[in-house]
Protein backbone atom coordinates (compact mmCIF):
# COMPACT_ATOMS: atom_id res chain seq x y z
CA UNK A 1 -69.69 -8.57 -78.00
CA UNK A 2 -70.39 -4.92 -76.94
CA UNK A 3 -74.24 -3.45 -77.92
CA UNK A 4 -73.70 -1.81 -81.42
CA UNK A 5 -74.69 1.80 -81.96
CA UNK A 6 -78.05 2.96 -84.62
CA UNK A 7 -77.34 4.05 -87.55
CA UNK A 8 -79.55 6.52 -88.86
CA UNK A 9 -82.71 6.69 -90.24
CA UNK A 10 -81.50 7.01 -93.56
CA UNK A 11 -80.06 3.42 -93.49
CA UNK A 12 -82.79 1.98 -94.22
CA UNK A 13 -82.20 2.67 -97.97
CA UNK A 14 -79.21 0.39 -97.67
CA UNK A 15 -78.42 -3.52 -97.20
CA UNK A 16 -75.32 -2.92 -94.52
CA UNK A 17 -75.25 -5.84 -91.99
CA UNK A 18 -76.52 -4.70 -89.20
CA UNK A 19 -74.12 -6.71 -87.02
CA UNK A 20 -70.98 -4.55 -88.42
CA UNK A 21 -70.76 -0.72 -87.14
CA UNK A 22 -69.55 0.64 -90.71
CA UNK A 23 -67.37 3.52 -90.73
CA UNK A 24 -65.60 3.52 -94.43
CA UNK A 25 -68.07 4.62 -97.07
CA UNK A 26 -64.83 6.10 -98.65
CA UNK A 27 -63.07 2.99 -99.74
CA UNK A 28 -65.50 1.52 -101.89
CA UNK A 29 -68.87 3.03 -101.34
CA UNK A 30 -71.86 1.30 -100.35
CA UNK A 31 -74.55 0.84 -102.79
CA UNK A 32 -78.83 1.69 -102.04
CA UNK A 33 -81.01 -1.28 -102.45
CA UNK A 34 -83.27 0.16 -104.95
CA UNK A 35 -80.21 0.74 -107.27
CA UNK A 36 -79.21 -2.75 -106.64
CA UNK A 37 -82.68 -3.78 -107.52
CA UNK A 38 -81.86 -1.92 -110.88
CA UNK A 39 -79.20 -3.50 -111.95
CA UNK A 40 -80.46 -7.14 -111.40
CA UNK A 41 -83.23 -5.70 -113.82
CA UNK A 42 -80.81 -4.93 -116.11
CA UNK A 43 -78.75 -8.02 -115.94
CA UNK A 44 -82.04 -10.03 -116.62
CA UNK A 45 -82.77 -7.94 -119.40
CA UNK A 46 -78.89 -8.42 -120.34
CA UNK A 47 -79.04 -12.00 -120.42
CA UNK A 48 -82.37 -12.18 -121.75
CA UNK A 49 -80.79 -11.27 -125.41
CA UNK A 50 -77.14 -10.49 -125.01
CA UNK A 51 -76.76 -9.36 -128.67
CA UNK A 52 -79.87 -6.86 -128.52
CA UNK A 53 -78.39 -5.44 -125.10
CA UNK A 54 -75.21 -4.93 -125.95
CA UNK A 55 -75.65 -3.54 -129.77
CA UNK A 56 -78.88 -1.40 -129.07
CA UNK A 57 -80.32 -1.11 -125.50
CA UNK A 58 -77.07 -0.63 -123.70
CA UNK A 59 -75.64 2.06 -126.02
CA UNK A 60 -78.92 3.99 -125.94
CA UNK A 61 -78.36 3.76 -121.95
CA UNK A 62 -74.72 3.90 -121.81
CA UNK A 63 -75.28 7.46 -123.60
CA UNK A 64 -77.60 8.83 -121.37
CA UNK A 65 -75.64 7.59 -118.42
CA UNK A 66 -72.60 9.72 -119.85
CA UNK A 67 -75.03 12.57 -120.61
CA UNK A 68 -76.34 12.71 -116.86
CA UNK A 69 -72.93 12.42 -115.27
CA UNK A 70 -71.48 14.75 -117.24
CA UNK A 71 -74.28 17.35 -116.08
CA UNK A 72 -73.90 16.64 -112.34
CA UNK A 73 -70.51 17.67 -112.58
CA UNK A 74 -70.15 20.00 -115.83
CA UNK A 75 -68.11 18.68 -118.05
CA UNK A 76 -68.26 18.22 -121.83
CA UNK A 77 -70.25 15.30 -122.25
CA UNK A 78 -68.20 14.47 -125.32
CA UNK A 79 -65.30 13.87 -123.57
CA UNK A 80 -66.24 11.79 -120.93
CA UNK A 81 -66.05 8.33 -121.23
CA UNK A 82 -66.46 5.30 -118.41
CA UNK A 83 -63.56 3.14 -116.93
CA UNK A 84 -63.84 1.28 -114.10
CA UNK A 85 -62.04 2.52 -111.43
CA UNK A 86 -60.26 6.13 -111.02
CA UNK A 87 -56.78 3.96 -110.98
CA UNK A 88 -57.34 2.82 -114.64
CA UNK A 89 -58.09 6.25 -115.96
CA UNK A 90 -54.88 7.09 -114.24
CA UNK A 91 -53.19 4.32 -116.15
CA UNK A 92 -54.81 5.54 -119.22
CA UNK A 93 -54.00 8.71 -119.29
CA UNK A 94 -50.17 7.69 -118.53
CA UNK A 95 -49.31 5.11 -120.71
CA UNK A 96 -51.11 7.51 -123.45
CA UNK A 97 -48.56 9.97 -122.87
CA UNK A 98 -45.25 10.85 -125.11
CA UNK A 99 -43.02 11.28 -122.09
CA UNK A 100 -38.94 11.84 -123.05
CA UNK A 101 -35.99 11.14 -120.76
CA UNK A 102 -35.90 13.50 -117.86
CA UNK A 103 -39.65 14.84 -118.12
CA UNK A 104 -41.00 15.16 -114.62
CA UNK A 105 -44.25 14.04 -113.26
CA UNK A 106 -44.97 15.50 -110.16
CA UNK A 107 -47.11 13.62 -106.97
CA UNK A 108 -48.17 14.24 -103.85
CA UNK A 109 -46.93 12.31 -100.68
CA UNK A 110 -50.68 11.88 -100.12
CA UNK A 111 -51.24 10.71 -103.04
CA UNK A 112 -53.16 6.61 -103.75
CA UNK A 113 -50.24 4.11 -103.70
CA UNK A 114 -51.62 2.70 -106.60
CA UNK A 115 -51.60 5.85 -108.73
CA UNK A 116 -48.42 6.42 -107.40
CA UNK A 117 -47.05 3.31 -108.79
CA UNK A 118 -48.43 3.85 -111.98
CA UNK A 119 -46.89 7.22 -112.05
CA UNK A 120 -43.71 5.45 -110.93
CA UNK A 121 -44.13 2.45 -113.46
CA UNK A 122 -44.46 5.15 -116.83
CA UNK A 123 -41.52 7.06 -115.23
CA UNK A 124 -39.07 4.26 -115.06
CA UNK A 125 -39.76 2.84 -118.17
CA UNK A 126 -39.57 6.45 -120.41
CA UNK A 127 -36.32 7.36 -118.69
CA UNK A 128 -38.48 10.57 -117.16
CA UNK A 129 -38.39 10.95 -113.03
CA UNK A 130 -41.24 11.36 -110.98
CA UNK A 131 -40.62 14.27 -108.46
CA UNK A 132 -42.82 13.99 -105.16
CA UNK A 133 -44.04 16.73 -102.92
CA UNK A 134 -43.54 17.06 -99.79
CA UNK A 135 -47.12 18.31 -98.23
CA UNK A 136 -46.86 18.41 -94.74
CA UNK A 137 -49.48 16.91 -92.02
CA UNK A 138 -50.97 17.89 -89.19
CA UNK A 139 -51.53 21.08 -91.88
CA UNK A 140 -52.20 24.60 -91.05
CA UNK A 141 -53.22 26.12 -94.32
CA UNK A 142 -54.32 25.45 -98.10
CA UNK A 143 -50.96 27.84 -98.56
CA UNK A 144 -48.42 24.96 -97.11
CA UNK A 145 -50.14 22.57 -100.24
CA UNK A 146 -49.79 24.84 -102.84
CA UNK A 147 -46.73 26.24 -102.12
CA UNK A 148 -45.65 22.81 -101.38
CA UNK A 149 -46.24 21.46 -105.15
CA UNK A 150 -45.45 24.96 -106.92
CA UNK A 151 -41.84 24.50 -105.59
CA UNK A 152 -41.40 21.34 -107.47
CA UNK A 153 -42.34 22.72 -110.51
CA UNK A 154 -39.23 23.15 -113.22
CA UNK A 155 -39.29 23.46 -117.01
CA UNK A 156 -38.94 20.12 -117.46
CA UNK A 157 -42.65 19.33 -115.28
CA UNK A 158 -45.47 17.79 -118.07
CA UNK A 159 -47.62 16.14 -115.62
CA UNK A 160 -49.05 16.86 -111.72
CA UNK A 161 -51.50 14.37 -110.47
CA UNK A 162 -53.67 16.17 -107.69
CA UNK A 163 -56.13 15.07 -105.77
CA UNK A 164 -59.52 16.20 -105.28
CA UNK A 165 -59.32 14.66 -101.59
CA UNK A 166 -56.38 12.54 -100.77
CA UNK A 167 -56.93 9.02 -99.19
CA UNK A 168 -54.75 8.41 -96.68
CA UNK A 169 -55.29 11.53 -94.84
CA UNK A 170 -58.57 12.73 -95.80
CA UNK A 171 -57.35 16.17 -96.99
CA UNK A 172 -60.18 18.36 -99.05
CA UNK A 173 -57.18 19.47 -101.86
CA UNK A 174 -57.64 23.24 -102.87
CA UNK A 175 -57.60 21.46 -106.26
CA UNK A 176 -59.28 24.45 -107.63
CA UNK A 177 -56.14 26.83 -107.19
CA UNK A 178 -53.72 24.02 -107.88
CA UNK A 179 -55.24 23.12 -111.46
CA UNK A 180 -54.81 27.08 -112.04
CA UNK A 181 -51.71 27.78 -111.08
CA UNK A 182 -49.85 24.74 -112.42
CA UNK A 183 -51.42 24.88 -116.08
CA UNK A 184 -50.62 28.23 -116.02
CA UNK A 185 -47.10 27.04 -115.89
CA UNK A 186 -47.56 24.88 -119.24
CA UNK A 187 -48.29 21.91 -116.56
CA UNK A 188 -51.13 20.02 -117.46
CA UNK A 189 -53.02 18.38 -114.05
CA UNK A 190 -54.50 14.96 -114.28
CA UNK A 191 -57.02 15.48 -111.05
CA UNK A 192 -57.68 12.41 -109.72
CA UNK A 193 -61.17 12.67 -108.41
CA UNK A 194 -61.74 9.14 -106.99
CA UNK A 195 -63.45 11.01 -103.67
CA UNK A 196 -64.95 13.12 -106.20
CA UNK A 197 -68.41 13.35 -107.67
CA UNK A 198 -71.29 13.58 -105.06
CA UNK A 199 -67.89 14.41 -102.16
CA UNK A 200 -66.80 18.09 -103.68
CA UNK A 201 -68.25 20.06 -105.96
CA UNK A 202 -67.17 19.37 -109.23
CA UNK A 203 -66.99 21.91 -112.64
CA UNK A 204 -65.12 21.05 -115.03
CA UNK A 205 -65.84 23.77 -117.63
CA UNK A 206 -64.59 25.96 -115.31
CA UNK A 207 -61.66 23.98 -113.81
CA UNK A 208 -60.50 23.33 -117.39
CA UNK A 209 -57.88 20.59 -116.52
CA UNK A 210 -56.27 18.49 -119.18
CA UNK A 211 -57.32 15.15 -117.59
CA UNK A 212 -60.23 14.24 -115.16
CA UNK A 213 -60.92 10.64 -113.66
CA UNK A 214 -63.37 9.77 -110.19
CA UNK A 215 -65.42 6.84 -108.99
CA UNK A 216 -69.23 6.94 -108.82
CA UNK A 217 -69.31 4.22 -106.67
CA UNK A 218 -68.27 6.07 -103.75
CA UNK A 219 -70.15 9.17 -103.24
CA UNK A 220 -72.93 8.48 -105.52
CA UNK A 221 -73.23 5.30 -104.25
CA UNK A 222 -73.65 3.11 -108.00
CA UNK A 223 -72.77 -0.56 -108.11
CA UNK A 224 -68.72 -1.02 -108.16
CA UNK A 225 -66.72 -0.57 -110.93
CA UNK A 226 -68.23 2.58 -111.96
CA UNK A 227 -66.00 5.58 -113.24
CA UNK A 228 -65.01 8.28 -115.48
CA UNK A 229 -62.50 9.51 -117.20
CA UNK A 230 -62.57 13.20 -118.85
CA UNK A 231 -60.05 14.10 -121.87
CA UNK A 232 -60.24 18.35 -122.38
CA UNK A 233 -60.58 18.13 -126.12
CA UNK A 234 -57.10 19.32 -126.76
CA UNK A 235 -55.72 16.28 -125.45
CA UNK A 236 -58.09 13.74 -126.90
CA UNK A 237 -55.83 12.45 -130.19
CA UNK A 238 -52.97 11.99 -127.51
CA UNK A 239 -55.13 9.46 -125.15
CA UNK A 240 -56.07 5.96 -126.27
CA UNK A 241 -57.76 3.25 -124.15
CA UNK A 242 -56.13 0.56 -122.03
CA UNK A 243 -57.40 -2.06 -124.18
CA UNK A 244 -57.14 -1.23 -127.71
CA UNK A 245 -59.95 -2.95 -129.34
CA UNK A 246 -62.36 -2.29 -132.49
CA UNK A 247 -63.14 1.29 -132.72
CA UNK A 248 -58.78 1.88 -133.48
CA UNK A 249 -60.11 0.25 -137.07
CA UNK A 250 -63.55 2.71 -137.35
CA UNK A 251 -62.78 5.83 -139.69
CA UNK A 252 -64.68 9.12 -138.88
CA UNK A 253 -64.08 12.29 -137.13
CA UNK A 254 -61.92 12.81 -134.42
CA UNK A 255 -64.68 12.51 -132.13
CA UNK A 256 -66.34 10.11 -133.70
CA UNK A 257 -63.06 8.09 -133.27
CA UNK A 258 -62.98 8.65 -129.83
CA UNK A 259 -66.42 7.24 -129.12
CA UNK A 260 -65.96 4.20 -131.23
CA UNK A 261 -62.45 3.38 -128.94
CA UNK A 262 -63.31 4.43 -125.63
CA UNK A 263 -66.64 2.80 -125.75
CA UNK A 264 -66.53 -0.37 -126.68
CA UNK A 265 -63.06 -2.12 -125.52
CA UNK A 266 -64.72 -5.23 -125.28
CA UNK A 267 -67.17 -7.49 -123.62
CA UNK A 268 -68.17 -6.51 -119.96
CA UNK A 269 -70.61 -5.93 -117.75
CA UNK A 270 -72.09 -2.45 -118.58
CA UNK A 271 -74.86 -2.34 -116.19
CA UNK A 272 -73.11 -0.36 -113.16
CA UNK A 273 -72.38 2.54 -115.38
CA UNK A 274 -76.30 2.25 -116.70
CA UNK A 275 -77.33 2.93 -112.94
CA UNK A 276 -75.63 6.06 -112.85
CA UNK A 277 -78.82 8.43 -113.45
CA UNK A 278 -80.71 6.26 -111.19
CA UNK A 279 -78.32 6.87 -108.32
CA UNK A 280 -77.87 10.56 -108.43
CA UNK A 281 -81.29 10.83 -108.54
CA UNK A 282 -82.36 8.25 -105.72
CA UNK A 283 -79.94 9.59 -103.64
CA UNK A 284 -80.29 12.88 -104.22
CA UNK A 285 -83.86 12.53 -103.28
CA UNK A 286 -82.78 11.70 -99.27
CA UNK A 287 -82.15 14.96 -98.45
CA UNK A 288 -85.16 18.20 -98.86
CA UNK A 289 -81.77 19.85 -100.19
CA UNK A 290 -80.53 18.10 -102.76
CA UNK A 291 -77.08 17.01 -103.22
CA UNK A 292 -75.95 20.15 -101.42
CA UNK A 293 -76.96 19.29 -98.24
CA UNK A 294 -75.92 15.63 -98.42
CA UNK A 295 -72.39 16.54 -98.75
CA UNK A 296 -73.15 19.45 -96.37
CA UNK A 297 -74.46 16.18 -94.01
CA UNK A 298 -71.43 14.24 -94.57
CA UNK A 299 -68.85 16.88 -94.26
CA UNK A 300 -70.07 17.39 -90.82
CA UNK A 301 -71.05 14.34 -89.49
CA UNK A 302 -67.10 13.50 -90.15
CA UNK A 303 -65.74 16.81 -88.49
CA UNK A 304 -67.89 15.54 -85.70
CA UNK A 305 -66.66 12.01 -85.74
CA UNK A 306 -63.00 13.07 -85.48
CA UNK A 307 -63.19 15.45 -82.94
CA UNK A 308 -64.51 12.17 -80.77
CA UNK A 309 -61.74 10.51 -81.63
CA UNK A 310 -59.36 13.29 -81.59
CA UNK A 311 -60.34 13.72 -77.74
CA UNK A 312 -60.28 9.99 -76.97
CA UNK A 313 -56.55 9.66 -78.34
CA UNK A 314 -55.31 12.62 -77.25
CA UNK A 315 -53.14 13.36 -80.95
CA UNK A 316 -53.36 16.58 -82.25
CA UNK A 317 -55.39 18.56 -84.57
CA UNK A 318 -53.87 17.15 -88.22
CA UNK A 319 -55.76 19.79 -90.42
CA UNK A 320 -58.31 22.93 -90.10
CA UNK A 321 -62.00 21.65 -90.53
CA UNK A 322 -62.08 23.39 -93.56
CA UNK A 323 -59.91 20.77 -95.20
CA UNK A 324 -62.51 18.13 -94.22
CA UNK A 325 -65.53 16.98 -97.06
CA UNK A 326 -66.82 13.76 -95.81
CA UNK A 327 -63.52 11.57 -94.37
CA UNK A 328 -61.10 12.29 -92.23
CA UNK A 329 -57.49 10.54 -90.91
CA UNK A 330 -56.40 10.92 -87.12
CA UNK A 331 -52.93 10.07 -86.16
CA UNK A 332 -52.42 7.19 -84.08
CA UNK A 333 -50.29 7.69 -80.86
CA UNK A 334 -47.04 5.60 -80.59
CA UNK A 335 -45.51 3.64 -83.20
CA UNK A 336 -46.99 0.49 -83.45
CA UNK A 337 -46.64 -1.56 -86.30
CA UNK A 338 -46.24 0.18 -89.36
CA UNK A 339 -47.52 -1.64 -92.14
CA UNK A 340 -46.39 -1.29 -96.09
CA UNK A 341 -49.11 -2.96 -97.99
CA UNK A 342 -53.17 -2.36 -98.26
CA UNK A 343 -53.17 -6.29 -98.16
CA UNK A 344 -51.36 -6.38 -94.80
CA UNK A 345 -54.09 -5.94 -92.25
CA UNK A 346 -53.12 -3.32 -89.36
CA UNK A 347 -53.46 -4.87 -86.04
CA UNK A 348 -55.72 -2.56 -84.60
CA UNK A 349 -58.00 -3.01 -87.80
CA UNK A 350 -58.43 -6.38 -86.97
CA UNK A 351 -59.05 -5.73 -82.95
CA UNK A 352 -61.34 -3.46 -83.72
CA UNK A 353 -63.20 -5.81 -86.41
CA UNK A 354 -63.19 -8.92 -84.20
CA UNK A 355 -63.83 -7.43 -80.95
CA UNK A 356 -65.99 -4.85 -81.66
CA UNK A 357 -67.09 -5.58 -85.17
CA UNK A 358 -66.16 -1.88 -86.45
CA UNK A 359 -65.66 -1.81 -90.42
CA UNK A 360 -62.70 1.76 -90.11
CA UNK A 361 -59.43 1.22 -92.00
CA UNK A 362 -56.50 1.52 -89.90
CA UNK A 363 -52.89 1.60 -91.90
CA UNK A 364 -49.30 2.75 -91.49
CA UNK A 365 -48.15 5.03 -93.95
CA UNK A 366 -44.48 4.57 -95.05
CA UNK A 367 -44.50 8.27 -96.49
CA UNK A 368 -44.73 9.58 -93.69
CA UNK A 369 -43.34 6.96 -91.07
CA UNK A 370 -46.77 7.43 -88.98
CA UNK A 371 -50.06 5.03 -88.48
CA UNK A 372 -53.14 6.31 -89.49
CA UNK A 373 -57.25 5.64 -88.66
CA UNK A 374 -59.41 7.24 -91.36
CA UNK A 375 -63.04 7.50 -90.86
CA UNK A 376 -65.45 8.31 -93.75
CA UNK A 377 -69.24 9.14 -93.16
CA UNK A 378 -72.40 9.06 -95.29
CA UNK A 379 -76.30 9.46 -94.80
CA UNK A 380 -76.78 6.63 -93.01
CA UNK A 381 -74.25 6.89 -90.35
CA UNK A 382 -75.00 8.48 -87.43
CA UNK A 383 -72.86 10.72 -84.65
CA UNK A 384 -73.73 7.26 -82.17
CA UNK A 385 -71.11 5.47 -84.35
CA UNK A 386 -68.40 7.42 -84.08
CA UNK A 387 -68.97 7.76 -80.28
CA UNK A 388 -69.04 3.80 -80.18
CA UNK A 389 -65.73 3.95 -82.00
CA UNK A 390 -64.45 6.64 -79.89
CA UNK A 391 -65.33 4.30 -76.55
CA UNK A 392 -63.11 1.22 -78.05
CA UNK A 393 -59.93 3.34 -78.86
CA UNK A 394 -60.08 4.76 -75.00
CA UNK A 395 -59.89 0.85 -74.30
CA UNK A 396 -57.48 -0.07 -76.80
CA UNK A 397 -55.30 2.46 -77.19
């Protein structure tokens, strides 16, 4: 097996095998071992007394953890609540909605498969259509994206899903404009900020979108299965939790209501939400700038990484390095094999695990009939790594 690359200093915060050359932060994060350490603390004090945790400790916690998130990326604190993954607040939001017979929910053909097929799943079974749009790629311009989803647009649009940064091909959204324009058309915008907090820059006073949900566990790095959902308090009688559990029995306010059903839905492990604070603080700490100049760190170390590879497989440019915040997809020469499923495994994927023991997602995209590598970068990868990975596709492409 070839000599692996460094990583960089920074990596010593984290537990990464050091016999893996780990290039995809962006699928499901990678979590510091002093948070780690945190939530085993938590866990013991968990199963210490389940009953006192869960009716006292954890709700004192669970609010401040709500409180702190909600300041990193400024929202209204009371209308955030946690889920655990940026596809279930998807899935909340939609099956929450009173959708009629030809209603139109627009997506991107960037978007997540499995939002997608949520979007797809609602549609089918409330007679309405979903409408995708066509964003092209290589890109130019943040004009070819927005005039790309404003054309879909019709009378009959209640719902776009947008993405902050879309997954298969990396793309920094100008979600910003998008959530403008299209409410101002009487279209509310779920933003689906699973590359979200601690990725972009996040306000969502002044965004103002109906619906907000995004991972933690990816750019700020908390245990898995931590994530928000925001409700714009307009929209908060319409939205109900997946599980529908106690607090639909609680009288009160409205937001009193909303608290009671969104927070307890039954009985799980809360700790990874808990951790929250911790990790935007820890993390935060790495850098003498702040969270600023980690995402300034990120953004370029990726811009860097896929030039290398850009040069080594000779495809072109897919999008101006403005549209890049931390990953980034290159377009794969040839055909190839074009898989359909994230459980099928794209050959080169595997090469490049077994031979070189590179952790980088490779996958064919049926949208777009066209193979894909996406790279994703964090504080403790370094430029080394991308070279390394640069050196293999030469040989292997």
């Amino acid at each position: 097996m070839p000599s692996l690359p460094s990583r960089s200093k920074l990596s010593k915060h984290w537990i990464l095998d050091p016999n893996i050359t780990f290039l995809n932060h962006g699928s499901f994060g990678a979590c510091p071992k002093l948070i780690l350490d945190e939530q085993t603390k938590l866990r013991t004090c968990l199963e210490s007394d389940p009953v006192t945790f869960m009716e006292s400790t954890a709700r004192e916690l669970w609010a401040e953890s709500l409180v702190r998130l909600s300041k990193f990326i400024n929202a209204d604190s009371e209308g955030m609540t946690f889920v655990t993954n940026a596809t279930s607040g998807v899935n909340t939001v939609l099956k929450s909605l009173d959708l009629k017979p030809n209603d139109e929910i627009i997506v991107l053909d960037h978007s997540y498969q499995a939002c997608w097929n949520a979007v797809d799943f609602i549609t089918k079974k409330t007679g309405a259509k979903t409408v995708v749009a066509p964003i092209p790629f290589p890109i130019d311009s943040n004009e070819q994206i927005i005039e790309g989803i404003l054309q879909n647009v019709t009378e009959r649009t209640r719902l776009a899903l947008i993405d902050t940064v879309t997954s298969p091909t990396g793309l920094r959204l100008p979600f910003e404009e998008l959530v403008s324009e299209l409410q101002s058309r009487n279209v509310d915008v779920l933003l689906d900020a699973a590359h979200g907090p601690g990725i972009v820059t996040l306000d969502i006073k002044k965004l103002d979108p109906a619906y907000v949900t995004g991972n933690a566990h990816k750019g700020l790095c908390t245990p898995k299965g931590s994530a928000f959902l925001y409700i714009r308090e307009d929209r908060r009688n319409r939205i109900r939790p997946l599980s529908v559990s106690h607090g639909a029995s609680v009288s009160g306010t409205d937001q009193e209501r909303f608290r009671f059903e969104f927070d307890w839905t039954g009985t799980q492990d809360p700790t990874a939400w808990l951790c929250i604070p911790s990790a935007i603080n820890h993390i935060g700490s790495m850098l003498s700038g702040g969270w600023p100049a980690i995402m300034d760190y990120n953004t370029n170390l990726a811009i860097q990484g896929r030039n290398l590879l850009l040069e080594a497989l000779g495809t072109p440019k897919p999008s101006p390095d403005s549209m890049i915040v931390g990953l980034a997809a290159v377009l794969l020469p040839g055909s190839g094999v074009l898989t359909t499923s994230a459980l099928e495994p794209d050959p080169l994927h595997t090469l490049l695990f077994e031979k070189y023991r590179i952790q980088v997602p490779v996958f064919g995209w049926p949208h777009h009939n066209k193979r894909y590598l996406r790279i994703a970068s964090y504080l403790y990868n370094s430029l080394e790594e991308y070279e390394y990975l640069a050196e293999a596709l030469k040989k292997e492409i």
